[in-house]
N, C-alpha and C. Protein backbone atom coordinates (compact mmCIF):
# COMPACT_ATOMS: atom_id res chain seq x y z
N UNK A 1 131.98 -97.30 34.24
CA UNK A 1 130.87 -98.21 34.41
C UNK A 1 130.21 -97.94 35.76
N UNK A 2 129.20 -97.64 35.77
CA UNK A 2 128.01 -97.61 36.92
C UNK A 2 127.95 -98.65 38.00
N UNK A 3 127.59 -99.23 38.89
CA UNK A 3 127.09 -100.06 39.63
C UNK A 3 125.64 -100.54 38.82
N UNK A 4 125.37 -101.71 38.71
CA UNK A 4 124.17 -102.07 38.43
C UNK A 4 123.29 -102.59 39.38
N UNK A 5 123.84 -102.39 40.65
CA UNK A 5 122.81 -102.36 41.83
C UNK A 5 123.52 -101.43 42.89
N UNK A 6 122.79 -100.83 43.09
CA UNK A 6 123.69 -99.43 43.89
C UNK A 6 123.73 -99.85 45.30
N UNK A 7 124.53 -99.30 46.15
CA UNK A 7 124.61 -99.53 47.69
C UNK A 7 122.96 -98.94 48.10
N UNK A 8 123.02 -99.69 49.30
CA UNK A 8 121.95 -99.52 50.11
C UNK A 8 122.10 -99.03 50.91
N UNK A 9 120.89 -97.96 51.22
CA UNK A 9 120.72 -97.21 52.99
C UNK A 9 120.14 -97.83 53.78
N UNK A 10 119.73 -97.24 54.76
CA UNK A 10 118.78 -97.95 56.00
C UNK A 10 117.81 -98.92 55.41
N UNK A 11 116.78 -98.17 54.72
CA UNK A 11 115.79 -98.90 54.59
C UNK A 11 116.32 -99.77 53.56
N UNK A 12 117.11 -100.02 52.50
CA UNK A 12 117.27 -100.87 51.38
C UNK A 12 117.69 -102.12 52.67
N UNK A 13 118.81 -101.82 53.45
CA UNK A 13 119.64 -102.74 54.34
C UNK A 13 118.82 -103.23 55.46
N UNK A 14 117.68 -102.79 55.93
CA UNK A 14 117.46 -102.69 57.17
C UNK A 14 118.28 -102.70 58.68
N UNK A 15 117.80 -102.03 59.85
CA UNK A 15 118.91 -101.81 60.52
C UNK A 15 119.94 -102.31 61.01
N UNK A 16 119.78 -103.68 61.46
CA UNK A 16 120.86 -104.65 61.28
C UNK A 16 122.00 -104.99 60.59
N UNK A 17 121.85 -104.67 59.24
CA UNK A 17 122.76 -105.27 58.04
C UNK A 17 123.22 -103.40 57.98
N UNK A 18 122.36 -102.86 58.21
CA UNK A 18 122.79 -101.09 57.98
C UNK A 18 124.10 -100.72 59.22
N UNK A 19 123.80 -100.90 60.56
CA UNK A 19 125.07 -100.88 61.69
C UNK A 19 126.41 -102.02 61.54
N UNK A 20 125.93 -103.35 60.76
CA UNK A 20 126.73 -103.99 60.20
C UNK A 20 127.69 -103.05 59.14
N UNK A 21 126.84 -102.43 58.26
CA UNK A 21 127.65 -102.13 56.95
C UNK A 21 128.65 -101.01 58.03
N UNK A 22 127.83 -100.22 59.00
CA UNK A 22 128.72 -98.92 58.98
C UNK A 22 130.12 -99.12 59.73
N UNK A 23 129.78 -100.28 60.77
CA UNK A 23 130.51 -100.75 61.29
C UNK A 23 132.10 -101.36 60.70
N UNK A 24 131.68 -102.03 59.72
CA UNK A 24 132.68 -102.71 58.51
C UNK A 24 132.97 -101.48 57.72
N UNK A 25 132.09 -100.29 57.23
CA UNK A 25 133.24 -99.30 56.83
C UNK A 25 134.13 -98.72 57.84
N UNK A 26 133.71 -98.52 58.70
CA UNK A 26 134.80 -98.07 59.59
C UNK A 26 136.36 -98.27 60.35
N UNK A 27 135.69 -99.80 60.24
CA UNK A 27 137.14 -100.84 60.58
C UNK A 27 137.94 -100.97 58.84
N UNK A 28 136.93 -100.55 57.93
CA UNK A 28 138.02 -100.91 56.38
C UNK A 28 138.81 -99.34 56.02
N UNK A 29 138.34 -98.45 56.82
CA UNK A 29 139.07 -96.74 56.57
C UNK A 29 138.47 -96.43 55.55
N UNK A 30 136.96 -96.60 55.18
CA UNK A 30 136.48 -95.82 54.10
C UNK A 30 134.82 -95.57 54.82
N UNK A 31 134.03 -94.33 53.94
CA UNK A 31 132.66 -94.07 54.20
C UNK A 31 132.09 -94.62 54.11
N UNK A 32 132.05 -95.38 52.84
CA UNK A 32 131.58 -96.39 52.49
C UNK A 32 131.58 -97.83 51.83
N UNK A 33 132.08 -98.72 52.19
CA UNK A 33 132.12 -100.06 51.93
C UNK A 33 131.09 -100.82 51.13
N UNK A 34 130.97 -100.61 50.17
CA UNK A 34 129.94 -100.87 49.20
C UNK A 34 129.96 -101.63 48.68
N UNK A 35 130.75 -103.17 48.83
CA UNK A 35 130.56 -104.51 48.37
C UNK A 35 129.36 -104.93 50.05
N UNK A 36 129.55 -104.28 51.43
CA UNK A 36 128.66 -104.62 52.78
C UNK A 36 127.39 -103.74 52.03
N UNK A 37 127.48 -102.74 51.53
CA UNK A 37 125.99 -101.76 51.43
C UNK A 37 125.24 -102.09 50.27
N UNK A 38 125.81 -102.97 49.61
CA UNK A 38 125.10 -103.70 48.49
C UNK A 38 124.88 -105.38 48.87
N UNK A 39 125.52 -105.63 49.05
CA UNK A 39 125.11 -107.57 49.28
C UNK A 39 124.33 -107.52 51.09
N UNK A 40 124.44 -106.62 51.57
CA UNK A 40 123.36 -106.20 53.08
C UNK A 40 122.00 -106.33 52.36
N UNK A 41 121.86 -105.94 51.20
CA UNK A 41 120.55 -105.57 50.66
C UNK A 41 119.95 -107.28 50.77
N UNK A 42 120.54 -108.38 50.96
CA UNK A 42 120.34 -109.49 50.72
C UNK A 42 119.58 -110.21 52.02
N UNK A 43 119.79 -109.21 52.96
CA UNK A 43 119.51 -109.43 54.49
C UNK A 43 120.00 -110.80 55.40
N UNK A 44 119.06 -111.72 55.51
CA UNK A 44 119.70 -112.62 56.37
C UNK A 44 121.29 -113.44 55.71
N UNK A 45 120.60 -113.78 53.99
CA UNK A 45 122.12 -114.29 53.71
C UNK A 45 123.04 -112.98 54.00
N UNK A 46 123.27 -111.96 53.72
CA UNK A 46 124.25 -110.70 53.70
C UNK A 46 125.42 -111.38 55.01
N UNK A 47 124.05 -111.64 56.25
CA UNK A 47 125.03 -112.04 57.64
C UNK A 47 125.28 -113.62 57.64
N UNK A 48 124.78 -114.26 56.75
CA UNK A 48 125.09 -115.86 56.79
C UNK A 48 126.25 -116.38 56.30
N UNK A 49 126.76 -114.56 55.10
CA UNK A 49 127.86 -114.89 54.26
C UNK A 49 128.91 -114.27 55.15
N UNK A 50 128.54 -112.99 56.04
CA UNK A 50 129.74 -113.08 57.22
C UNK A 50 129.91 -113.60 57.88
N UNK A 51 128.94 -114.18 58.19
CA UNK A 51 129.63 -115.70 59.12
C UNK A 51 130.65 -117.04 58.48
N UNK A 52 130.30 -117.06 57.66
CA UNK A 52 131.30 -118.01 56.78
C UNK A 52 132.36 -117.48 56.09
N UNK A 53 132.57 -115.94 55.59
CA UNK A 53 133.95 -115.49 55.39
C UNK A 53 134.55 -115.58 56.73
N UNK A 54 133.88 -114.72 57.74
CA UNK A 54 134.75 -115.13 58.99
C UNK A 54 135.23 -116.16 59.75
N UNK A 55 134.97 -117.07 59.40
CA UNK A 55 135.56 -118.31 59.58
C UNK A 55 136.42 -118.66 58.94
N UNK A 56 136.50 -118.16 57.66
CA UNK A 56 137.85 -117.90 56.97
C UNK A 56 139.32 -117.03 57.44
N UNK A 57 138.54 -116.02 57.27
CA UNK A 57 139.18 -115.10 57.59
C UNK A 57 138.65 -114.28 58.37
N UNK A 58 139.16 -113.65 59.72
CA UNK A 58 140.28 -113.89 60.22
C UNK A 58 140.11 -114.83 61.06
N UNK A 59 139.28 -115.46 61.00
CA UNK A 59 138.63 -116.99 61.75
C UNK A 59 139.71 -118.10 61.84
N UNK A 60 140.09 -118.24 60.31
CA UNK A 60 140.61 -119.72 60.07
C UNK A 60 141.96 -120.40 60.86
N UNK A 61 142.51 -121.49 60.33
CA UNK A 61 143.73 -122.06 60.92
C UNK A 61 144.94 -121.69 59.94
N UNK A 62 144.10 -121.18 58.86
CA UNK A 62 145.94 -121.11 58.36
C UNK A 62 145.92 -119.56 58.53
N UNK A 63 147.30 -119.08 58.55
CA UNK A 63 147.78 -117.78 59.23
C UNK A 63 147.34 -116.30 58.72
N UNK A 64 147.16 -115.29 59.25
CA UNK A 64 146.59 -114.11 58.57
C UNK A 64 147.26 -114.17 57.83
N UNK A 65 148.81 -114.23 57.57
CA UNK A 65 149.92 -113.40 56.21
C UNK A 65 149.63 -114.90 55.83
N UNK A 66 149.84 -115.76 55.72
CA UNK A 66 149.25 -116.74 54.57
C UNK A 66 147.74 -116.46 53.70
N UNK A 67 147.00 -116.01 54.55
CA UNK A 67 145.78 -115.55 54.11
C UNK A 67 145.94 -114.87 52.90
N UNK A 68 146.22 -113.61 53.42
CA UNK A 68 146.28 -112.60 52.50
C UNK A 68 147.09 -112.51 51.33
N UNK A 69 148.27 -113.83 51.42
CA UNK A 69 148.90 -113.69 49.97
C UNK A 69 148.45 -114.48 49.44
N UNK A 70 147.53 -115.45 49.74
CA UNK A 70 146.53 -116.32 48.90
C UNK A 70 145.64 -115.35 48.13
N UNK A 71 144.57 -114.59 49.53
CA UNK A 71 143.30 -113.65 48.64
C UNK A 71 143.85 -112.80 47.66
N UNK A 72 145.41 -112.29 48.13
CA UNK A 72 145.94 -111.21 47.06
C UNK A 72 146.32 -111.81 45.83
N UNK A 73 146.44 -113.05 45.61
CA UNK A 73 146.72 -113.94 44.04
C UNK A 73 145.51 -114.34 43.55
N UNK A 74 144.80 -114.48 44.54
CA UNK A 74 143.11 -115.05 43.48
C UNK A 74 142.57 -113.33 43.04
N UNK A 75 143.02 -112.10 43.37
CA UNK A 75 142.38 -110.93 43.44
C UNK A 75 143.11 -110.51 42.10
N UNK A 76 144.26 -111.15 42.43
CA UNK A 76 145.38 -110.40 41.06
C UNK A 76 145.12 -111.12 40.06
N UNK A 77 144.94 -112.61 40.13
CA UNK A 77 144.72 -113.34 38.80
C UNK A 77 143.03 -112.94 38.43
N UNK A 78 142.38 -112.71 39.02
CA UNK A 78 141.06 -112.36 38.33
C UNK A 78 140.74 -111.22 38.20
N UNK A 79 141.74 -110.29 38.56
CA UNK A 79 141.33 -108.64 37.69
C UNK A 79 140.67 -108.07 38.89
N UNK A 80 140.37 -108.15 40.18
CA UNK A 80 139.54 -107.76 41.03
C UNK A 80 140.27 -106.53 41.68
N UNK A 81 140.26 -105.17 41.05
CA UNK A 81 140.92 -103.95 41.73
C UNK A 81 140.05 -103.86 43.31
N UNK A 82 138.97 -104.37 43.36
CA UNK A 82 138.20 -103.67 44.88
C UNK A 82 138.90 -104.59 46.03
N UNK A 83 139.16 -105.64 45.53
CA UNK A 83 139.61 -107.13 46.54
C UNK A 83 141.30 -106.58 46.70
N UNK A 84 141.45 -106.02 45.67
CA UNK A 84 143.21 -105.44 45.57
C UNK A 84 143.26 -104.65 46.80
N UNK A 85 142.23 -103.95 46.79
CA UNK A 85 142.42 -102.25 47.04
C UNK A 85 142.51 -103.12 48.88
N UNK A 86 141.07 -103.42 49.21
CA UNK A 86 141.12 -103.68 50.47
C UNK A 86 142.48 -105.08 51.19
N UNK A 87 142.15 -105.90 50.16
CA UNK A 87 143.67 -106.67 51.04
C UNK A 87 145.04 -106.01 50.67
N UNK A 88 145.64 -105.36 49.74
CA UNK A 88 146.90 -104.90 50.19
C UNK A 88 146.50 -103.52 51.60
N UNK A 89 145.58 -103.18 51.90
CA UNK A 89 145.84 -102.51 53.11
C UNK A 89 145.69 -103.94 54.38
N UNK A 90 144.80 -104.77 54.51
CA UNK A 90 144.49 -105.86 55.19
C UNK A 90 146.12 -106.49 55.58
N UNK A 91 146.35 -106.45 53.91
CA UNK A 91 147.97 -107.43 54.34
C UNK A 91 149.00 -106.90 54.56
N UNK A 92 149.03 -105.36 54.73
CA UNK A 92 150.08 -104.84 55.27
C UNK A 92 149.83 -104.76 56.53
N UNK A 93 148.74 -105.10 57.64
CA UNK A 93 148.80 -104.99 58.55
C UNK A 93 149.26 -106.97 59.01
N UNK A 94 149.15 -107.82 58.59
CA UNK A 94 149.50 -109.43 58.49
C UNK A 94 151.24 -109.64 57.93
N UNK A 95 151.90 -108.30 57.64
CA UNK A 95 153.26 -108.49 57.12
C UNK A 95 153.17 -108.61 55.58
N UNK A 96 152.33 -108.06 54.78
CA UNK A 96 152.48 -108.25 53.44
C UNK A 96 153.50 -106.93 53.31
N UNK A 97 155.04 -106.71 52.63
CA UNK A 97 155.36 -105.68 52.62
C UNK A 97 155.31 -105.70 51.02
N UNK A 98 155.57 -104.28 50.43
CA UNK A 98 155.19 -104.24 49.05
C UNK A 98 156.60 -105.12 48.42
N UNK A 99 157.31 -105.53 49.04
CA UNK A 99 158.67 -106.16 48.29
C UNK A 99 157.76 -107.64 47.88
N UNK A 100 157.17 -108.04 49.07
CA UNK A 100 156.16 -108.99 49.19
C UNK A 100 154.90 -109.26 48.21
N UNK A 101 154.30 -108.25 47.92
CA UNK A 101 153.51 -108.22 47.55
C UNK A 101 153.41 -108.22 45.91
N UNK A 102 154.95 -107.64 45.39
CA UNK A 102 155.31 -107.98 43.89
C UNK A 102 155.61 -109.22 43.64
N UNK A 103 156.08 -110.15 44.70
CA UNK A 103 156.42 -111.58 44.43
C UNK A 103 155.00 -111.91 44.79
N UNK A 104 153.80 -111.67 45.04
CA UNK A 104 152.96 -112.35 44.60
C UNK A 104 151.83 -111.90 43.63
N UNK A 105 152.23 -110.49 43.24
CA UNK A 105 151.64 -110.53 41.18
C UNK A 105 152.56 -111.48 40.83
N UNK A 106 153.45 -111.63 40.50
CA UNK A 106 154.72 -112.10 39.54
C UNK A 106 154.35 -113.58 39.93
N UNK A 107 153.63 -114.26 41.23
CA UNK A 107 153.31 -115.37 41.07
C UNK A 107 154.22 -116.52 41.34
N UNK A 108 153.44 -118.02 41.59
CA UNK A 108 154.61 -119.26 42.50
C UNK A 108 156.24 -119.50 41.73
N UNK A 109 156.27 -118.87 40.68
CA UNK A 109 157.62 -119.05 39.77
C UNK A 109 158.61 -118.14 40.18
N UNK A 110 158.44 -116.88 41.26
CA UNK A 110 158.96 -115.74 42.02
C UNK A 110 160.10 -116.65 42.75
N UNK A 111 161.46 -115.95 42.63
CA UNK A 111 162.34 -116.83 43.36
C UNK A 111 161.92 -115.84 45.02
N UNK A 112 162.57 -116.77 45.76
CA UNK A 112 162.07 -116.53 47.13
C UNK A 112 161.07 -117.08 48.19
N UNK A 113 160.47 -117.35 47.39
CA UNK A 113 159.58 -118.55 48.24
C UNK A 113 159.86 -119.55 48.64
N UNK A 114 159.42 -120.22 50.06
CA UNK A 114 159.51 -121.32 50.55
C UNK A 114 158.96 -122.15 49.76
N UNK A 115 159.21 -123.51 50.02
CA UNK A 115 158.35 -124.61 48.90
C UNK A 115 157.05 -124.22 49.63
N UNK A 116 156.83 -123.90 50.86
CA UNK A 116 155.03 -124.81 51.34
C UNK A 116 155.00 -123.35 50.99
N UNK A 117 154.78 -121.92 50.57
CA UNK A 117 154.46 -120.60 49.48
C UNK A 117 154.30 -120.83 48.37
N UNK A 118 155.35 -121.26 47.65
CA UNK A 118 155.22 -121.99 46.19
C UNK A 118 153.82 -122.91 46.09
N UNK A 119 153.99 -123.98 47.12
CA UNK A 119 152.65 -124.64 46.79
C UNK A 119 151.51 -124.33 46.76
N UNK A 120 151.06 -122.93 47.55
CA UNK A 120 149.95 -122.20 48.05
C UNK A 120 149.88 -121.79 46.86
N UNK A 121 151.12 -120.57 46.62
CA UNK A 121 150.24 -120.25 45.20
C UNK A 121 149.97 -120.48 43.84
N UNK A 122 151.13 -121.72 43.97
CA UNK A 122 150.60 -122.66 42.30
C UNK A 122 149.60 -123.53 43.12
N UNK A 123 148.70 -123.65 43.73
CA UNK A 123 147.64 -123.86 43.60
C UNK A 123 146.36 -123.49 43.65
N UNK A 124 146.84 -121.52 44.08
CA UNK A 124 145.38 -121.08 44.02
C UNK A 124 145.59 -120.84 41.91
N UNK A 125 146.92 -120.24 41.95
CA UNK A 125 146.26 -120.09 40.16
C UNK A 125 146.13 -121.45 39.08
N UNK A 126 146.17 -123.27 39.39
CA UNK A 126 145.99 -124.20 38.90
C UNK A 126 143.84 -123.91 39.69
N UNK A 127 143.57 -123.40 40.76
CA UNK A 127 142.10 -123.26 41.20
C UNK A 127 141.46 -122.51 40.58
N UNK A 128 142.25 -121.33 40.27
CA UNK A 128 141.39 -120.37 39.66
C UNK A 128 140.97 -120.70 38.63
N UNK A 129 142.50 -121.27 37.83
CA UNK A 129 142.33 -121.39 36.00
C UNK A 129 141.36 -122.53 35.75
N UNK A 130 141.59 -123.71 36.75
CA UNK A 130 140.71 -125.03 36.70
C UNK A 130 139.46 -125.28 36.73
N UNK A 131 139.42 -124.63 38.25
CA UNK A 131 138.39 -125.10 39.37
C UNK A 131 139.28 -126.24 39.90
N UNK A 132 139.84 -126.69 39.66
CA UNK A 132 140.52 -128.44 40.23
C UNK A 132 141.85 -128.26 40.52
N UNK A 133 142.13 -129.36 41.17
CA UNK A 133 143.92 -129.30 41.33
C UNK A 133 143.57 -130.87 40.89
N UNK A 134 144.93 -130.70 40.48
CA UNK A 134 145.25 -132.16 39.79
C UNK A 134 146.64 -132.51 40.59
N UNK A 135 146.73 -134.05 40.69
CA UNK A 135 147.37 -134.83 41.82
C UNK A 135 148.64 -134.08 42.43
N UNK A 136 149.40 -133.56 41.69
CA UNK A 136 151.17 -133.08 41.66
C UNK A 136 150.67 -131.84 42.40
N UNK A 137 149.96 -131.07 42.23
CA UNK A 137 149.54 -129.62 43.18
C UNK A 137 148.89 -130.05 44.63
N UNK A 138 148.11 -130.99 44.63
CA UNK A 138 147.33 -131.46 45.27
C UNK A 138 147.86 -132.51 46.83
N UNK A 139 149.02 -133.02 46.33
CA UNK A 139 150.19 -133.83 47.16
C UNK A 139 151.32 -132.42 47.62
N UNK A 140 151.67 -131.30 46.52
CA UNK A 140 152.75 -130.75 47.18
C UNK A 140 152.21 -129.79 47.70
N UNK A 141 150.85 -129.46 47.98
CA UNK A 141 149.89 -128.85 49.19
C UNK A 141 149.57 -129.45 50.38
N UNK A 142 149.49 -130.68 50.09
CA UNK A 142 149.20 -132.02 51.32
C UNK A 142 150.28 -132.00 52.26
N UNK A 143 151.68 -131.30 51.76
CA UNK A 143 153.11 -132.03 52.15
C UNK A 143 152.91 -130.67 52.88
N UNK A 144 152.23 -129.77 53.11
CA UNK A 144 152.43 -128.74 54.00
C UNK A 144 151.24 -128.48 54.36
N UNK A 145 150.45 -128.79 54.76
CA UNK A 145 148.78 -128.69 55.25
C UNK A 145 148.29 -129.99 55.61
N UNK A 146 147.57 -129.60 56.87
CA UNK A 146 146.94 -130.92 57.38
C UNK A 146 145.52 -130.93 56.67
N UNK A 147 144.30 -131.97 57.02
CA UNK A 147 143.72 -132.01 56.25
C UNK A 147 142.76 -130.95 56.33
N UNK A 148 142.63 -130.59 57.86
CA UNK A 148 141.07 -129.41 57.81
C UNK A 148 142.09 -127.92 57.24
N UNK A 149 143.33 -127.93 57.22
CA UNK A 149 143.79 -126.81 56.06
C UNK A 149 143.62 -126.55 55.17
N UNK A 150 143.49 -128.28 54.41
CA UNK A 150 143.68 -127.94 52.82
C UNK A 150 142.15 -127.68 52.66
N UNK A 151 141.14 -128.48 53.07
CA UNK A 151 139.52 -127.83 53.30
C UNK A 151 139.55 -126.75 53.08
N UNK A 152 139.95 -125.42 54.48
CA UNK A 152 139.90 -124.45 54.47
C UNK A 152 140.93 -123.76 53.57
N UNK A 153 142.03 -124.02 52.98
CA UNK A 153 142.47 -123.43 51.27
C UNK A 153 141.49 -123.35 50.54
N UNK A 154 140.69 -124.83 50.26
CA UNK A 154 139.66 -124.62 49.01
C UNK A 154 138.90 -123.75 49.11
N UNK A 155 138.25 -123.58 50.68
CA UNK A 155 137.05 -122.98 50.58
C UNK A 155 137.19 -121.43 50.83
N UNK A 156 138.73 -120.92 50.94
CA UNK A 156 139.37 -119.71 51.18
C UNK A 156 139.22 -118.73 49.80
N UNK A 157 139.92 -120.12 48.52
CA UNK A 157 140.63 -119.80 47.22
C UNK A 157 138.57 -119.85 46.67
N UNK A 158 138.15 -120.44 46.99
CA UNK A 158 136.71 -120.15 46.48
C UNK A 158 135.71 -119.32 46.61
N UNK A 159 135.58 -118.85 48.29
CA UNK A 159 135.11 -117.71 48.56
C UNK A 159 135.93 -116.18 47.97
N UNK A 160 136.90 -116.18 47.64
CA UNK A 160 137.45 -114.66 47.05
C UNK A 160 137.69 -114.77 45.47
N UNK A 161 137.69 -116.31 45.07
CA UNK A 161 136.66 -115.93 43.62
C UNK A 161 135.14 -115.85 43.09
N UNK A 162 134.63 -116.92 43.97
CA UNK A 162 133.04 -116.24 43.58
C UNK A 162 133.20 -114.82 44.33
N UNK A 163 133.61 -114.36 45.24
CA UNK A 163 133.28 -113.17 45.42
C UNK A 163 133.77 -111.59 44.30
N UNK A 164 134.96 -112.43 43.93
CA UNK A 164 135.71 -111.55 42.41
C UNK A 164 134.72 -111.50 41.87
N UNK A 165 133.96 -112.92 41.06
CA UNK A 165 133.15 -112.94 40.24
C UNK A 165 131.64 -111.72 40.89
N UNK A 166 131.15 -111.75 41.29
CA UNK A 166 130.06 -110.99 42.43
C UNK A 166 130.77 -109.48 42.12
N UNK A 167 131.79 -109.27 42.85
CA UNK A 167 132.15 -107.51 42.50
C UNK A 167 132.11 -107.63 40.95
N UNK A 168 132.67 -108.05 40.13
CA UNK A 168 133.02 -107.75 38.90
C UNK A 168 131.39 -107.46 38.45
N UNK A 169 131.10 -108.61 38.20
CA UNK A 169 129.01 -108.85 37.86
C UNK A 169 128.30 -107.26 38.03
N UNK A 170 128.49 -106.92 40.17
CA UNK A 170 127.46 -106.59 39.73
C UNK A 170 128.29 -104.80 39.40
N UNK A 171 129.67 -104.90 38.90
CA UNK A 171 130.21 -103.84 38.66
C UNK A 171 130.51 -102.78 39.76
N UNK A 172 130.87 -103.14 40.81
CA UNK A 172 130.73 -101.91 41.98
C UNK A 172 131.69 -101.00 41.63
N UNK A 173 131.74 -99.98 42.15
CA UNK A 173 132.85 -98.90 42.19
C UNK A 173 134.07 -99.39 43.17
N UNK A 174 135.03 -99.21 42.84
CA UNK A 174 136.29 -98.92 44.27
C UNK A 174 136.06 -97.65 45.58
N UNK A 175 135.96 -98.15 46.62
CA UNK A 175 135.61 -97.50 48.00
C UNK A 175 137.16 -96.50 47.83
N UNK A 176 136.73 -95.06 48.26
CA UNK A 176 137.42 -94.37 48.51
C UNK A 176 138.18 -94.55 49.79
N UNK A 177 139.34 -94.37 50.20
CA UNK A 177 139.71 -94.62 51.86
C UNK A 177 140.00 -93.36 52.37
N UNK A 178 140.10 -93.49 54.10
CA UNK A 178 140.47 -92.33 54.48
C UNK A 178 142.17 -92.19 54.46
N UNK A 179 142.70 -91.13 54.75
CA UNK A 179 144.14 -91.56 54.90
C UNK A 179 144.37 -91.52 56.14
């Protein structure tokens, strides 16, 4: 499958969102980063939406390796190989080790988890499958998150599925990396 909106150069990006993109491939170990060289094409939102992932991530209050085994279960439950590709390198640098990283395909039923892990990720896949958490997910998330946490869960577990949804849509390719 093709891209149905292809990455952008200079002029598609203009120069701003263009030293942005090259910049962000460089720190991700690939040429090109083509979820930045395509949604750049969007211009001011392109940087309105890095400002608000980054406040997420690596911005937020809850922890990088919490981060990333959240984004890596909303990436795995929605089929998103490009979100795969870049957070298992992201979360091996946050302590995701691959022993790690099979207990979170395999999901909150994985023995090994702490309860406040368990709760994280039976509630990003009750978010994904829902949109909602319902009271019992919603209290045994509460019992380990204060309140501007559980905020920033929702709006964590929401930004890396509309953004699943967005790669999938507009079909991008997987970014080659360097080694």
């Amino acid at each position: 499958m093709s891209a149905r909106i292809t990455p952008g150069g200079l002029r598609q990006l203009g120069p701003i969102n263009w030293v942005v993109w090259r910049v962000l491939s460089t720190v991700s170990g690939t040429p090109d980063a083509q979820l930045f060289s395509t949604l750049g094409r969007t211009k001011g939102t392109f940087r309105g939406w890095l400002h608000f992932g980054a406040g997420l991530m690596p911005g937020g209050r809850i922890s990088r390796h919490e981060t990333e085994l959240i984004i890596l279960r909303v990436a795995h439950l929605r089929g998103c190989d490009y979100e795969m590709d870049h957070h298992i390198r992201l979360g091996r640098r946050a302590g995701v080790t691959p022993e790690l990283l099979d207990r979170v395909l395999a999901g909150p039923e994985a023995p090994g988890w702490s309860d406040r892990h368990r709760a994280m990720l039976a509630a990003v896949d009750t978010l994904v499958a829902t949109k909602d958490l319902d009271d019992a997910h919603w209290s045994a998330l509460a019992a380990h998150l204060d309140e501007r946490r559980m905020i920033e869960f929702l709006l964590l577990v929401g930004q890396y599925d509309m953004l699943a949804t967005t790669i999938g849509t507009l079909r991008l390719d997987r970014d080659s990396f360097r080694r």
